[in-house]
Protein backbone atom coordinates (compact mmCIF):
# COMPACT_ATOMS: atom_id res chain seq x y z
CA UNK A 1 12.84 27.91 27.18
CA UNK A 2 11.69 25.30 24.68
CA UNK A 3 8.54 25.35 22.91
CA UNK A 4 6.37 22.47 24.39
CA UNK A 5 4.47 20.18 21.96
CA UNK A 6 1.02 20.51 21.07
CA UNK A 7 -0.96 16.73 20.29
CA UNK A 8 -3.95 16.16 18.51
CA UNK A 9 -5.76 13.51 17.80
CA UNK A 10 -7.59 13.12 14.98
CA UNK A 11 -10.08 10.00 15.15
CA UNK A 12 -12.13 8.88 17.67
CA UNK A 13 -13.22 5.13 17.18
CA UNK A 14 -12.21 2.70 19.63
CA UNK A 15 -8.68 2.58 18.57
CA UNK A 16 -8.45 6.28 18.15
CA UNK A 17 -10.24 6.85 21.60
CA UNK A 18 -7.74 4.03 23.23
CA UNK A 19 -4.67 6.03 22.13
CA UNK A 20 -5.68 9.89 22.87
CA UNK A 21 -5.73 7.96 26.56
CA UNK A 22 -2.19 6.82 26.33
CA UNK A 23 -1.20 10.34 24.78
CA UNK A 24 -3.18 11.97 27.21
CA UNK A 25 -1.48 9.96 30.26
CA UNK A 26 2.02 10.87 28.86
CA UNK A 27 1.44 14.40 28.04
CA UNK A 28 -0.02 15.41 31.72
CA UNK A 29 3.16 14.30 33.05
CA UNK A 30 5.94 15.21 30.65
CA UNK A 31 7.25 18.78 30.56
CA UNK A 32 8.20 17.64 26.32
CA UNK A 33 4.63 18.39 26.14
CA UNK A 34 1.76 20.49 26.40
CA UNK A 35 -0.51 19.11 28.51
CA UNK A 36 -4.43 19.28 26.83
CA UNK A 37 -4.96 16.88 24.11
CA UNK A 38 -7.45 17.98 21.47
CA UNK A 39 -9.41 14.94 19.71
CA UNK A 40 -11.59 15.36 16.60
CA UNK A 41 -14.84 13.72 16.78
CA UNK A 42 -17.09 13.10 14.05
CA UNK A 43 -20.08 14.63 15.70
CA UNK A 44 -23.02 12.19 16.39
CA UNK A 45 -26.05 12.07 18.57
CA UNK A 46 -26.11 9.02 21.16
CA UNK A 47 -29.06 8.89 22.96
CA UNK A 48 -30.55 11.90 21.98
CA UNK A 49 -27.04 13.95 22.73
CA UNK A 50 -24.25 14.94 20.76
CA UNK A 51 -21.32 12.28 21.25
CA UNK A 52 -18.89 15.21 21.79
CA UNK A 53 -20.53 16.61 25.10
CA UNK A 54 -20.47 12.94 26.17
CA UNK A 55 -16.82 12.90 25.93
CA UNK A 56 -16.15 15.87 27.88
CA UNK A 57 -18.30 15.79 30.82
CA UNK A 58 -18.75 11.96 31.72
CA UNK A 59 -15.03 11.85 30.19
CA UNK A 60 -15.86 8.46 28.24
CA UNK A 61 -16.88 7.71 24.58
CA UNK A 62 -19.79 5.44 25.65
CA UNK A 63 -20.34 4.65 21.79
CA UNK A 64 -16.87 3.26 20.73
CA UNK A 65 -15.13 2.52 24.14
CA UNK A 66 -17.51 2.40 26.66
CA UNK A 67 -16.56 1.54 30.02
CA UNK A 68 -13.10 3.14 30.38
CA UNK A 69 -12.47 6.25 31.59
CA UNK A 70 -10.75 8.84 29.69
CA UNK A 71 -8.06 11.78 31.53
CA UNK A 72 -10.08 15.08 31.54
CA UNK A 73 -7.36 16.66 29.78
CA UNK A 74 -8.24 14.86 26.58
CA UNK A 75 -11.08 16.91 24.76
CA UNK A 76 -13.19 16.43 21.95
CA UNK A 77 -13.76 18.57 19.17
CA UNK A 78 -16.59 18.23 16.34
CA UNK A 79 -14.47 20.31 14.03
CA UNK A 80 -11.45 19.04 12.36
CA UNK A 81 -9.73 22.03 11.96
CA UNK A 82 -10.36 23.67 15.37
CA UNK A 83 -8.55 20.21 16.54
CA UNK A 84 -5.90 20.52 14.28
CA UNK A 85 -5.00 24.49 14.44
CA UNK A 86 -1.84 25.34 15.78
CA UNK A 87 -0.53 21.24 16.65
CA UNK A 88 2.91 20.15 16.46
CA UNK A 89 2.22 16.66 15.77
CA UNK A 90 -1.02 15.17 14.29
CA UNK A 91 -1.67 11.81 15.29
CA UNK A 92 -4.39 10.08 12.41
CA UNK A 93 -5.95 7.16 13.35
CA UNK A 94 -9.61 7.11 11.26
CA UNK A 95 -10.75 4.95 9.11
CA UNK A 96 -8.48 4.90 5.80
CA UNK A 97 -11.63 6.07 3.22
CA UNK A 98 -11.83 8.94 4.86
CA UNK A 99 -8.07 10.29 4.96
CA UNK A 100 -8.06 12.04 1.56
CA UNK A 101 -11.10 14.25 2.82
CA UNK A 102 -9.77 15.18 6.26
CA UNK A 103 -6.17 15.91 4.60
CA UNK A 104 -8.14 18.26 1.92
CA UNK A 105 -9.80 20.37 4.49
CA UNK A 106 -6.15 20.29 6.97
CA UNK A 107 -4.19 22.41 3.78
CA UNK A 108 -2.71 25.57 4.88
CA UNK A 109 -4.20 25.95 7.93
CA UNK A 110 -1.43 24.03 10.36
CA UNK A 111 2.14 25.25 12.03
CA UNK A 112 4.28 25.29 10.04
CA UNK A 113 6.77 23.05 12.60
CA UNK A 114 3.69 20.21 12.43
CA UNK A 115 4.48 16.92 11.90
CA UNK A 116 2.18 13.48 11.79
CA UNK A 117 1.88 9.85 12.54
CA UNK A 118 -0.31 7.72 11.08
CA UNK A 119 -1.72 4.98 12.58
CA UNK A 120 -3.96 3.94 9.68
CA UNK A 121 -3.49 0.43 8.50
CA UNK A 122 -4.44 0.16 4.86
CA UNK A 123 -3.10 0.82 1.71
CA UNK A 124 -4.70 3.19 -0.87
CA UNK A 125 -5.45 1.59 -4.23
CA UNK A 126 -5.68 4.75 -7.18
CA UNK A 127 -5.21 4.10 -10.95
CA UNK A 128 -3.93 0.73 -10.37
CA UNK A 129 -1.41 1.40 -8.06
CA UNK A 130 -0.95 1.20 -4.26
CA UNK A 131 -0.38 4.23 -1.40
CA UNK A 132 1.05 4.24 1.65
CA UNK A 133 -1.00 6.71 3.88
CA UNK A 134 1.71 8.32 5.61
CA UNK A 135 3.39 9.23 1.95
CA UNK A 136 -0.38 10.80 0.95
CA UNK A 137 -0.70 12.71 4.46
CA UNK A 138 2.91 13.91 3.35
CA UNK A 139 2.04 14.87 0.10
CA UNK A 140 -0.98 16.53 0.84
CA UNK A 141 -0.26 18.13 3.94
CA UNK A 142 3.63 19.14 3.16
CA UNK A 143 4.84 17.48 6.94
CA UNK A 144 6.62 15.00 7.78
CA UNK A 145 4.49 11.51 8.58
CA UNK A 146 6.24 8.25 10.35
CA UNK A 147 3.91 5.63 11.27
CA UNK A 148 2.47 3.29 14.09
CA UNK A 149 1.36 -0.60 14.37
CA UNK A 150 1.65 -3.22 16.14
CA UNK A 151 -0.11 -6.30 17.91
CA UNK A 152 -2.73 -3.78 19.35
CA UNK A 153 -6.54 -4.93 20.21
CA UNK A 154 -8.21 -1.95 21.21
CA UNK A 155 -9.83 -3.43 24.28
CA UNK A 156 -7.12 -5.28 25.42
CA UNK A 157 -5.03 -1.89 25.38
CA UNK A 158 -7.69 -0.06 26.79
CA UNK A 159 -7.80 -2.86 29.87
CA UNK A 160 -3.75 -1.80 30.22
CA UNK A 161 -2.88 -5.51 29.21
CA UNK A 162 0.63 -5.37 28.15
CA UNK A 163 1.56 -5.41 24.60
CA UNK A 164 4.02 -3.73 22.04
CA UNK A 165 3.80 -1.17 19.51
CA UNK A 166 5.81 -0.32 16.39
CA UNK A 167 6.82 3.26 15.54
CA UNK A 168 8.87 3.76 12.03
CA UNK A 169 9.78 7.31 11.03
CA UNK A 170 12.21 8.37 8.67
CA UNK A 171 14.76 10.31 11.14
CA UNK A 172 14.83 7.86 14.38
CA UNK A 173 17.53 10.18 16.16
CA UNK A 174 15.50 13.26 15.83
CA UNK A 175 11.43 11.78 15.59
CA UNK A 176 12.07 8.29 17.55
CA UNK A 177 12.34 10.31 21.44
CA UNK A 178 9.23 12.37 20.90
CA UNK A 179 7.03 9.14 19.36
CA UNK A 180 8.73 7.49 22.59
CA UNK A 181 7.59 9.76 24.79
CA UNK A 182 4.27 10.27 23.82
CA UNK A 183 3.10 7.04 23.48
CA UNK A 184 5.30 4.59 25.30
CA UNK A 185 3.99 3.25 28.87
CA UNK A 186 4.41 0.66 31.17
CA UNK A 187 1.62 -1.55 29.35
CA UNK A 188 2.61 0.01 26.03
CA UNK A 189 5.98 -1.21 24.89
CA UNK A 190 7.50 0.83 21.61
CA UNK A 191 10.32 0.07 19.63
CA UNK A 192 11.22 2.29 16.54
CA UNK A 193 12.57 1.71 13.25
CA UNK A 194 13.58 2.94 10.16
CA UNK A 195 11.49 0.82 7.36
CA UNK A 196 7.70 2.50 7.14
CA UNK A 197 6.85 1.05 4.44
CA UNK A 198 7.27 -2.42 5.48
CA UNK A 199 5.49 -1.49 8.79
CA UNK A 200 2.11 -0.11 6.61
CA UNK A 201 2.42 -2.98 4.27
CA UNK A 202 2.45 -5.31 7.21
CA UNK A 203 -0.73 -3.44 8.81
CA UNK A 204 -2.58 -4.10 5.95
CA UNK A 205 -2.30 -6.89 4.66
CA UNK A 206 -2.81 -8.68 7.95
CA UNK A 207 -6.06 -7.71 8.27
CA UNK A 208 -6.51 -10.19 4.87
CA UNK A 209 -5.11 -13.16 6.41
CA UNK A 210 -7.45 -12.20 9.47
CA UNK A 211 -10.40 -12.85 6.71
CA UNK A 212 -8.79 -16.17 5.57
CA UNK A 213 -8.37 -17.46 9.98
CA UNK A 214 -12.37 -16.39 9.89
CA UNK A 215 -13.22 -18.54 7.26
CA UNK A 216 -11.15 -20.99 8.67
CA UNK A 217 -13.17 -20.61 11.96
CA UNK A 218 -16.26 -20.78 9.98
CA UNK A 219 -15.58 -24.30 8.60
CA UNK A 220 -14.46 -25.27 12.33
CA UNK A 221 -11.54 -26.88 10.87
CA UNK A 222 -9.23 -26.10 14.07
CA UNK A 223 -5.27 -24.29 14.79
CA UNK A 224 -3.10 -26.99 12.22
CA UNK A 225 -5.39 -25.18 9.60
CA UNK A 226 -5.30 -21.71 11.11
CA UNK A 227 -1.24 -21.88 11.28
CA UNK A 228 -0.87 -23.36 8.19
CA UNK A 229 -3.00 -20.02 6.82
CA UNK A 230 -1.28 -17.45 9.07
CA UNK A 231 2.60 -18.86 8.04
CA UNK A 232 0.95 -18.81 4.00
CA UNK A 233 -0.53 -15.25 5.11
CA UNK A 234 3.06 -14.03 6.09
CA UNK A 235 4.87 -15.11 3.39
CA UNK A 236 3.01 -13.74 0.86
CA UNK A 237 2.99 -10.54 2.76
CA UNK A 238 6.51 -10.67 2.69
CA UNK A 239 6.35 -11.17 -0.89
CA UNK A 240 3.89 -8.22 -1.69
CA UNK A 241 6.26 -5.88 0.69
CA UNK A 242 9.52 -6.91 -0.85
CA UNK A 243 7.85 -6.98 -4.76
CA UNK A 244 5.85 -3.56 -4.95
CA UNK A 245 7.39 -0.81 -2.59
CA UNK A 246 11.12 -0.06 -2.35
CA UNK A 247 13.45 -0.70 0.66
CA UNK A 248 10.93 -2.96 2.49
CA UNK A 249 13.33 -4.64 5.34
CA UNK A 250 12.89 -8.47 5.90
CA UNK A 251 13.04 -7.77 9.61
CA UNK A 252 10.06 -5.99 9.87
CA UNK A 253 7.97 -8.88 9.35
CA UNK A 254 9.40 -9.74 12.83
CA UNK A 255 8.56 -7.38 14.91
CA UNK A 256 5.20 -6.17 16.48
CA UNK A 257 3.73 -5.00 13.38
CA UNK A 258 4.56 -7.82 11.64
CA UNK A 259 4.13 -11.28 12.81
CA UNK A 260 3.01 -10.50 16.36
CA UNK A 261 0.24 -8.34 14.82
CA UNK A 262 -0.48 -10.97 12.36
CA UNK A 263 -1.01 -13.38 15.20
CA UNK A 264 -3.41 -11.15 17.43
CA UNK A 265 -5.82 -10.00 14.78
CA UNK A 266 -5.90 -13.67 13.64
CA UNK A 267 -7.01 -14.69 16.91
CA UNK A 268 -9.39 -12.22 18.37
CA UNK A 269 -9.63 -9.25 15.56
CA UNK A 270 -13.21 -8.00 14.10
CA UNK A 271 -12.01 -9.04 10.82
CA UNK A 272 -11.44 -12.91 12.02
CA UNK A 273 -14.24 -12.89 14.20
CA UNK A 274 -17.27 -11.46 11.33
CA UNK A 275 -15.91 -13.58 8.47
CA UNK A 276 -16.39 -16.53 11.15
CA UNK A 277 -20.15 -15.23 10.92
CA UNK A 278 -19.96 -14.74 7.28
CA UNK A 279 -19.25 -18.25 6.89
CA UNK A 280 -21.74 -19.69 9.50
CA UNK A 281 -24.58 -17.44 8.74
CA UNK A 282 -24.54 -17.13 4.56
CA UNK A 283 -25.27 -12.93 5.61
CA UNK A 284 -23.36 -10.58 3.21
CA UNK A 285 -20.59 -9.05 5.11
CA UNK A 286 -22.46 -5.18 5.09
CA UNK A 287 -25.23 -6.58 6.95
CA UNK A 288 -22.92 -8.34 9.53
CA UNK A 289 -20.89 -5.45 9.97
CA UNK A 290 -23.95 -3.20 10.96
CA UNK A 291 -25.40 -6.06 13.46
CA UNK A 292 -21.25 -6.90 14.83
CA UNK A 293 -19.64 -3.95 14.57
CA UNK A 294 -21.28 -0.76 16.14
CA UNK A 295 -21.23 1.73 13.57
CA UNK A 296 -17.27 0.39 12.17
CA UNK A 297 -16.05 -1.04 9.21
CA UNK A 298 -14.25 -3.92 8.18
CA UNK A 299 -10.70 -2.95 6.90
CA UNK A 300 -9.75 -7.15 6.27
CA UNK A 301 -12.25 -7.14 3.13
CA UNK A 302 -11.64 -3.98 1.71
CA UNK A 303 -8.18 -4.27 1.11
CA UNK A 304 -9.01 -8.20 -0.27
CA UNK A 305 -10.90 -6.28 -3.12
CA UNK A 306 -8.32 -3.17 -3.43
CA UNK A 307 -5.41 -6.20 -3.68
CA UNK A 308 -7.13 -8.00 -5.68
CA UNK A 309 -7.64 -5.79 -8.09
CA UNK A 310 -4.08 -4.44 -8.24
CA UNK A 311 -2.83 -7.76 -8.62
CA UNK A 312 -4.79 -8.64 -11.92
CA UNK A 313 -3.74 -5.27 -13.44
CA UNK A 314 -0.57 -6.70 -12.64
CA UNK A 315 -1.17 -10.52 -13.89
CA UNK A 316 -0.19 -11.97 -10.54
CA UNK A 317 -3.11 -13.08 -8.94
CA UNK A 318 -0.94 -16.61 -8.88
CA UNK A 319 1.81 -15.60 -7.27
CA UNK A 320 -0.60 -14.76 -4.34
CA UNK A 321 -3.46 -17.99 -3.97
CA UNK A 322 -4.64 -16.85 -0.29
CA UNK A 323 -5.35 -13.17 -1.03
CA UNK A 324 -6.59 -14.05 -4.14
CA UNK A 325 -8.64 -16.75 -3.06
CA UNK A 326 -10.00 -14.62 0.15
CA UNK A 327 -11.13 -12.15 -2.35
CA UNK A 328 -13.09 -14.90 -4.43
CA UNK A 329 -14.98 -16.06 -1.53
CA UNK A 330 -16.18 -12.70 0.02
CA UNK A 331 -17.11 -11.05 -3.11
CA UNK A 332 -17.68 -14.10 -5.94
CA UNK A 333 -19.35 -16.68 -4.12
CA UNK A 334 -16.36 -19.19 -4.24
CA UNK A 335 -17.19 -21.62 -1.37
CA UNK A 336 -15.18 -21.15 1.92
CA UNK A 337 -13.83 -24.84 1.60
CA UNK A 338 -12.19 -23.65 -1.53
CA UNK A 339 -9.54 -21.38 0.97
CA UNK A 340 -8.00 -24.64 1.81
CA UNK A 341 -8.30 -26.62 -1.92
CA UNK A 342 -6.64 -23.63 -3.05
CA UNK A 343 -3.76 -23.84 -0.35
CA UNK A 344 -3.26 -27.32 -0.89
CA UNK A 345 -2.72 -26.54 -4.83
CA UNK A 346 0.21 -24.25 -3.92
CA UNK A 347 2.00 -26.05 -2.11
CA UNK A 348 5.44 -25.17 -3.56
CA UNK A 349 4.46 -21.37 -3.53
CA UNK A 350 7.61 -19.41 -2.34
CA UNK A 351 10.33 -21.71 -3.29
């Protein structure tokens, strides 16, 4: 008889929350599977009680994705490594600052069959150069890690809307039917491939173009200028793929993770829509975050600075005018208007 799979989750925002529902769907009715779901939740108090005892008895994370119901075989845990203990496959999805920490305290304490999937989407910038986080939950962790993105709004998911999802591992014979299984539905469309680091490069640099389409928004300057960002956005994300991290496919850039992604979070992402209010309001970005976002962080202007930074080490901030630019007007006061001067200047980029 074979072994079924143990899932945890570990994350519990809204996009962490959204998918322990779709794994939690698909495990109670697969035999591949075992059928509890374990999901670690950074323990808080809402409303005077502990957010994990929310979760379990009114089976709903009121804080981060209130108003849908989650299957009562998903349960929260406050401690990472009672979540974690004994799993066949990890599935991160947390905010990327605190990966390093959570990885630390997961060393020699899972299976040793485990494996992971990341669904992180940012890149890691240490002594001047970039990380992919399924590579660091690799390295630290000793498992295998593929990785998952894709033109995926939390709430739209979470209303079963249909949309797709990207899944790139490095064995798709062997990894691509489990990832399939666990999180494909009727409303949740995956496709796997073979190129993961084009997939994570895609899912993070979006999120910077998605700060340019808010600025845009800002200066109410309408879709010509929004599509004229988003096709500059895409090609320099090609370029950054294709330039800094090995076998980066040209096709990914075509498929959910890439330009449909790119699309969606320009449209109706966090990122677009608090740089809007950036731009309309003059209110630092921390201080918009805490009266927009409930608690989460914007990943579209952290990775501007963590780019940005990597690219002058590099002496290429030219080669890329709309991160670079993004990066000037969040953190040095450049005026918004100067997104599309510098556009306009670089014309001929990409020959």
């Amino acid at each position: 008889m074979v072994e079924k799979l143990k899932v945890s989750v570990i994350g519990s925002g809204n996009w962490g929350s959204c998918i322990a529902r779709i794994c939690a769907e698909n495990t109670a009715s697969s035999d591949m599977f075992e059928k509890d779901i374990r999901m670690w939740v950074f323990e808080e108090l809402v409303n005077g009680r502990k957010l994990t005892e929310i979760i379990n008895e009114q089976h709903e994370n009121i804080k981060y994705l209130p108003n849908i119901k989650l299957p009562t075989n998903l349960i929260a845990i406050p401690d990472v490594v009672e979540a974690a203990k004994d799993a066949n496959i990890l599935v991160f999805v947390l905010p990327h600052q605190f990966v390093y920490k959570v990885c630390e305290s997961l060393k020699g304490v899972l299976s040793t069959n485990c494996r992971a999937i990341s669904l992180i989407k940012g890149l890691d910038l240490r002594d001047n150069e970039l990380a992919l986080f399924s590579e660091e939950i690799e390295r630290i962790l000793d498992i295998p890690c593929a990785a998952l993105s894709g033109a995926n709004i939390a709430s739209e998911v979470a209303e079963k809307h249909f949309g797709e999802a990207t899944v790139a591992c490095r064995d798709i014979e062997k990894e691509g039917p489990i990832y399939v299984a666990l999180f494909n539905t009727n409303y949740f469309d995956i496709r796997v491939i073979g190129d993961w680091r084009g997939l994570q490069v895609c899912g993070a640099l979006k999120n910077v173009v998605a700060v340019a389409s808010g600025i845009v928004d800002g200066l109410r300057l309408g879709n010509n200028t929004k599509a004229a960002v988003i096709r500059q956005g895409l090609l320099e994300m090609r370029r950054f793929g294709k330039t800094f991290f090995g076998g980066v496919h040209t096709e990914t850039f075509f498929e959910s993770c890439g330009v449909a992604d790119l699309i969606t979070t320009c449209a109706g992402g966090r990122n677009r829509r608090v740089t809007e209010a950036f731009v309309l309001t003059g209110k630092p970005i921390d201080e918009l975050e805490k009266e927009m976002l409930n608690g989460q962080k914007l990943q579209g202007t952290i990775t501007a600075a963590e780019i940005y930074e990597f690219l002058s080490s590099h002496n290429m901030t030219r080669e890329f005018p709309l991160f670079t630019i993004v990066y000037r007007i969040i953190y040095e006061k450049a005026p918004p208007s100067s997104l599309i001067e510098n556009l306009r200047t670089h014309q001929s980029f990409d020959k």
